[in-house]
C-alpha atoms as a PDB file:
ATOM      1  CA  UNK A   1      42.461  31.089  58.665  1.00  0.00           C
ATOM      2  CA  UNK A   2      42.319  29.871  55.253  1.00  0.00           C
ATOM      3  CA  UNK A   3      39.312  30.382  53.256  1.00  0.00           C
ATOM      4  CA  UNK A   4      37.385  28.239  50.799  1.00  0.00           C
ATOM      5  CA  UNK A   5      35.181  25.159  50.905  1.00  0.00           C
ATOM      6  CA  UNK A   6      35.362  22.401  52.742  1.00  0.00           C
ATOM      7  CA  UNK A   7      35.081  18.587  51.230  1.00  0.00           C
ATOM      8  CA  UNK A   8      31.817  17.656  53.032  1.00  0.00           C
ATOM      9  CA  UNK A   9      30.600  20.972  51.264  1.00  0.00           C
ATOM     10  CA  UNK A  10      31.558  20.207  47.753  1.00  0.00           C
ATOM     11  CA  UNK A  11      30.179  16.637  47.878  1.00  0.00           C
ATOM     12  CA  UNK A  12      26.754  17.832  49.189  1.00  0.00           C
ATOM     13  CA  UNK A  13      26.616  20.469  45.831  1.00  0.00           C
ATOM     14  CA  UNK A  14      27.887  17.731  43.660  1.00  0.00           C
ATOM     15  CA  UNK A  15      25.355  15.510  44.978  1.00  0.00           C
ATOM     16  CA  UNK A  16      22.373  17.763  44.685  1.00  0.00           C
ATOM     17  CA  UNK A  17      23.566  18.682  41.017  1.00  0.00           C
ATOM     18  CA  UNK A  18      23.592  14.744  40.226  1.00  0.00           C
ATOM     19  CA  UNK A  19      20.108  14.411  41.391  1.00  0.00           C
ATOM     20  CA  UNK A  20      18.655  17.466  39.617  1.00  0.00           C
ATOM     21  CA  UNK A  21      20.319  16.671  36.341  1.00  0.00           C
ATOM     22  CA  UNK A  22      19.126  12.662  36.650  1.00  0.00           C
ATOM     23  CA  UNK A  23      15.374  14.372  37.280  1.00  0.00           C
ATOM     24  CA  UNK A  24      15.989  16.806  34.119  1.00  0.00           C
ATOM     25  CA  UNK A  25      17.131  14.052  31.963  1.00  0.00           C
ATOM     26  CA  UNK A  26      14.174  11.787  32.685  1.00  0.00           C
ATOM     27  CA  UNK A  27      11.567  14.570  32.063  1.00  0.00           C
ATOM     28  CA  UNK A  28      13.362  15.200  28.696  1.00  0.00           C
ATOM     29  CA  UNK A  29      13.236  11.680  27.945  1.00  0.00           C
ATOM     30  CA  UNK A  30       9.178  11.856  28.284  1.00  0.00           C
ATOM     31  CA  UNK A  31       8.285  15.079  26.733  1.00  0.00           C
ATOM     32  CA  UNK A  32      10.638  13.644  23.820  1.00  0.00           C
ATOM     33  CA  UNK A  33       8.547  10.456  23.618  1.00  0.00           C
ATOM     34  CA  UNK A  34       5.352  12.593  24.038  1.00  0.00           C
ATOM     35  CA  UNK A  35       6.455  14.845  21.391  1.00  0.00           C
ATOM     36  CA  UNK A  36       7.319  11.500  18.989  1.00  0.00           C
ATOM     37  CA  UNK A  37       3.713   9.749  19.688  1.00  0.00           C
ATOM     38  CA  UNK A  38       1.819  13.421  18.628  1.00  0.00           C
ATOM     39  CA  UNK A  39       3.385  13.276  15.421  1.00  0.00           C
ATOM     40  CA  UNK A  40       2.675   9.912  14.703  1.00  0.00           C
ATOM     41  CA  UNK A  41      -1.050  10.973  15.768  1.00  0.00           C
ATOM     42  CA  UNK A  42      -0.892  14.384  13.315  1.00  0.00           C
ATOM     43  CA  UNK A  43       0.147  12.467  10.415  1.00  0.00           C
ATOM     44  CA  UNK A  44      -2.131   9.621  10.610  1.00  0.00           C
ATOM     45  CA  UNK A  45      -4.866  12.518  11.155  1.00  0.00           C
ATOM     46  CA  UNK A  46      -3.280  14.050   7.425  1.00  0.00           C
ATOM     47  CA  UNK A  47      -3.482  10.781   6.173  1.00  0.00           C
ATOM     48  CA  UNK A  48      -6.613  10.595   6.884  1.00  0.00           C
ATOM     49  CA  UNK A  49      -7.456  14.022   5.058  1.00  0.00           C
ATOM     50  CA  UNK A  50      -5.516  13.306   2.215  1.00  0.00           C
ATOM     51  CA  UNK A  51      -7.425  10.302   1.708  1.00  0.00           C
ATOM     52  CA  UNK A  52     -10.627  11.964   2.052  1.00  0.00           C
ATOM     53  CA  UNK A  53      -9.439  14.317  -0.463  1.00  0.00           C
ATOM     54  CA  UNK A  54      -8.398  11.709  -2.965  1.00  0.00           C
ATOM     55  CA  UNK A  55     -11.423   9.851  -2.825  1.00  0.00           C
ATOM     56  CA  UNK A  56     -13.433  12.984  -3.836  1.00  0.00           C
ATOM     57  CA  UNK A  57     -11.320  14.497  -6.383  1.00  0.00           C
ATOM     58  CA  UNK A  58     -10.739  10.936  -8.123  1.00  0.00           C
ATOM     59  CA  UNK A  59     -14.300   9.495  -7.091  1.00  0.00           C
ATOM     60  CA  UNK A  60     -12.653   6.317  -7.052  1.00  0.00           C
ATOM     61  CA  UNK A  61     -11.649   4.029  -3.782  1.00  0.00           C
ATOM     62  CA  UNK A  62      -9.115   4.962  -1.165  1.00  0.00           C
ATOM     63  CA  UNK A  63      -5.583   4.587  -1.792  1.00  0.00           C
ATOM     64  CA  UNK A  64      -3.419   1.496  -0.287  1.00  0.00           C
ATOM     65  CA  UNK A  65       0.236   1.967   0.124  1.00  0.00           C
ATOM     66  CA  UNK A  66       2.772  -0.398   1.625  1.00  0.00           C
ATOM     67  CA  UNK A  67       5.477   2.474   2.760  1.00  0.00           C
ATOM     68  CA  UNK A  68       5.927   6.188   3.364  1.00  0.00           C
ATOM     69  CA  UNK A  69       7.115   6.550  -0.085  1.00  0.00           C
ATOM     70  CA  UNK A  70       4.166   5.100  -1.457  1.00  0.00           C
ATOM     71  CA  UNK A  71       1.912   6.967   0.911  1.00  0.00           C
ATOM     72  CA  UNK A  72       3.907  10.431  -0.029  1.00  0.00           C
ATOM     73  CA  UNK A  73       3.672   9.939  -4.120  1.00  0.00           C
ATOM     74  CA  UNK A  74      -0.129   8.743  -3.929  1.00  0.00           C
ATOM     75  CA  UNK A  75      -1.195  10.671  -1.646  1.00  0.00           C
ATOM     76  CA  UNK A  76       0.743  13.997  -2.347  1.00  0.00           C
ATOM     77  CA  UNK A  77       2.320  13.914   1.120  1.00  0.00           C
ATOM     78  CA  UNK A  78       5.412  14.730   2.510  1.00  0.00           C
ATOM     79  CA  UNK A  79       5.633  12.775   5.189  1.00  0.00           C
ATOM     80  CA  UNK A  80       9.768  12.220   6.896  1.00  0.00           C
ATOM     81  CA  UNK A  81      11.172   9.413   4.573  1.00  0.00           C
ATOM     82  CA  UNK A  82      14.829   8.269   3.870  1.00  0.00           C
ATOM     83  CA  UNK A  83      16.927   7.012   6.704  1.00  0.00           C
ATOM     84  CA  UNK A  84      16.723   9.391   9.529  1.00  0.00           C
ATOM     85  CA  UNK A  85      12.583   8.895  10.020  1.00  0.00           C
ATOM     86  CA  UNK A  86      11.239   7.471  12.953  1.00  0.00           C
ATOM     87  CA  UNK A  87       8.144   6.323  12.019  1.00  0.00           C
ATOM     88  CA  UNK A  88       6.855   3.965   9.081  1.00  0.00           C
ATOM     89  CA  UNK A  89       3.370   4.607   7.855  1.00  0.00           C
ATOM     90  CA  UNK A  90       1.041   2.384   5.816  1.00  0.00           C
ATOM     91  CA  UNK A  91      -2.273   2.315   4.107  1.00  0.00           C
ATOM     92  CA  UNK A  92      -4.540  -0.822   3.716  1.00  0.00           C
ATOM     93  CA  UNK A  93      -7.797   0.074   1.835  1.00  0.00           C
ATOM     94  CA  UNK A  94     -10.938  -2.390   1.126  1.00  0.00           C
ATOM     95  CA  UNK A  95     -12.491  -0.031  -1.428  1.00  0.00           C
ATOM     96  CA  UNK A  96     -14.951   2.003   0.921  1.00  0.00           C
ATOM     97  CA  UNK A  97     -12.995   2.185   3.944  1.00  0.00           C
ATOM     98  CA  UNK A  98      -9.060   2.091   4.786  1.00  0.00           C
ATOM     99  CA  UNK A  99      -6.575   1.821   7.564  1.00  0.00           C
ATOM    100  CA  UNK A 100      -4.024   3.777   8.532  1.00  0.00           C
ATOM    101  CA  UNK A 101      -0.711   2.754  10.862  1.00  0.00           C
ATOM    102  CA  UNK A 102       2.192   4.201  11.789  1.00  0.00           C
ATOM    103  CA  UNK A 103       5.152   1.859  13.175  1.00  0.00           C
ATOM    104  CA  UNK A 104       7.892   2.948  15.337  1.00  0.00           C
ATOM    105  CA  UNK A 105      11.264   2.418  13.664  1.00  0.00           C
ATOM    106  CA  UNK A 106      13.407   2.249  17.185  1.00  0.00           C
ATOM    107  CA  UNK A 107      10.698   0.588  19.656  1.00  0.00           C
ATOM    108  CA  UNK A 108       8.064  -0.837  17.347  1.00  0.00           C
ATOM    109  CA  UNK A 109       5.017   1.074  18.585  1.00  0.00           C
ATOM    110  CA  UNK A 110       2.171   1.528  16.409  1.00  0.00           C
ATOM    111  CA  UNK A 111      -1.140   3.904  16.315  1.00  0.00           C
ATOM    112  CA  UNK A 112      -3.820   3.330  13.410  1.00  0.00           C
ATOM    113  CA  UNK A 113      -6.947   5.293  12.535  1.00  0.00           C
ATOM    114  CA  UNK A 114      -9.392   3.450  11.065  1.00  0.00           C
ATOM    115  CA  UNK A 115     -12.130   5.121   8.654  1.00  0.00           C
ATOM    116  CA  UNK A 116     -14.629   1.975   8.282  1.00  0.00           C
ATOM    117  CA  UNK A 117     -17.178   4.551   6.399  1.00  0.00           C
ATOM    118  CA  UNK A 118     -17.507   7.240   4.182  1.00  0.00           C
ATOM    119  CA  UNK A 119     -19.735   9.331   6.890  1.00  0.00           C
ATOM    120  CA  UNK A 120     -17.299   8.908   9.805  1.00  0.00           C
ATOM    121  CA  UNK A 121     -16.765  12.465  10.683  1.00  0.00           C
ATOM    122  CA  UNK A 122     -13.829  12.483  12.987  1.00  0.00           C
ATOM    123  CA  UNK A 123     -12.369   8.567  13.611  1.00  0.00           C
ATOM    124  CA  UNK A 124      -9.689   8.336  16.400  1.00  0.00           C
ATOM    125  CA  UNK A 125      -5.947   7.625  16.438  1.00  0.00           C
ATOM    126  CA  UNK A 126      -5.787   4.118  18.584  1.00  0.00           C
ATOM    127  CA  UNK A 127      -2.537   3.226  20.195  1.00  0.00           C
ATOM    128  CA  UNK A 128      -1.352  -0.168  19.803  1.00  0.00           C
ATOM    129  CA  UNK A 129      -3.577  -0.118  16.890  1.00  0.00           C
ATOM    130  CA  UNK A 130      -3.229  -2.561  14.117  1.00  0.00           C
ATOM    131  CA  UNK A 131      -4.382  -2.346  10.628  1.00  0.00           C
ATOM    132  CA  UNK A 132      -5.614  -5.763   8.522  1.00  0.00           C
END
C-alpha cells in the first residue's frame, strides 16, 4: 500500500491556507490604515503644540503655512517630507486662532484640528475635517 496524501486531502489544506491568508491580509490592510490615520492625528496634535509654543516665545500671531516644508522650517518640525510621505499638512491662521489639516497623498482623506482660541485647552482632531 502506498503511502502519502491523497488529492481530496491536499485541496482541503490548500483551501484552508487560502482562506486564512485572505483573512490575514485584510486585517493587515486595517491595522495599516489605522496605524496611517494615528499619525496623521499625532502630528496635527504637534502642530498644534508647536504653534502654541511659537505664539508664546514670539508673542506674535500663529503661523500659516501652505506645505509640510513650510510647516517644518516655521514651525521647527520635522514632519515626513520629500516624495515618499503620505500625508500633506497645512496651516491657515486668522491671527488669534489657526487651522490645522492633514491630506492623504494616496486616498485624499483629511483630519484638521481647529484652535478657534487662545484658552482652548485640548481641541480635537476631526476626520473629514476641513480647514478655511
Amino acid at each position: 500500500m502506498l503511502k502519502g496524501f491523497t488529492l481530496l486531502e491536499l485541496i482541503v489544506v490548500v483551501v484552508i491556507l487560502g482562506v486564512l491568508a485572505t483573512l490575514g491580509v485584510s486585517q493587515y490592510t486595517a491595522a495599516r490604515e489605522n496605524a496611517l490615520n494615528n499619525e496623521a492625528r499625532a502630528n496635527l496634535k504637534l502642530i498644534l503644540s508647536a504653534e502654541r509654543v511659537y505664539r508664546m516665545e514670539q508673542g506674535a500671531e500663529y503661523v500659516s503655512a501652505a506645505d509640510v516644508g513650510q510647516v517644518n522650517s516655521r514651525l521647527h518640525l520635522l514632519l515626513p517630507s520629500g516624495g515618499n510621505r503620505l500625508w500633506n499638512y497645512r496651516v491657515t491662521s486668522t491671527g488669534t486662532s489657526f487651522c490645522a489639516q492633514a491630506t492623504r497623498t494616496t486616498n485624499g482623506r483629511t483630519f484638521s484640528i481647529n484652535s478657534p482660541t487662545v484658552g482652548v485647552a485640548d481641541p480635537q482632531v476631526v476626520e473629514n475635517g476641513v480647514c478655511p
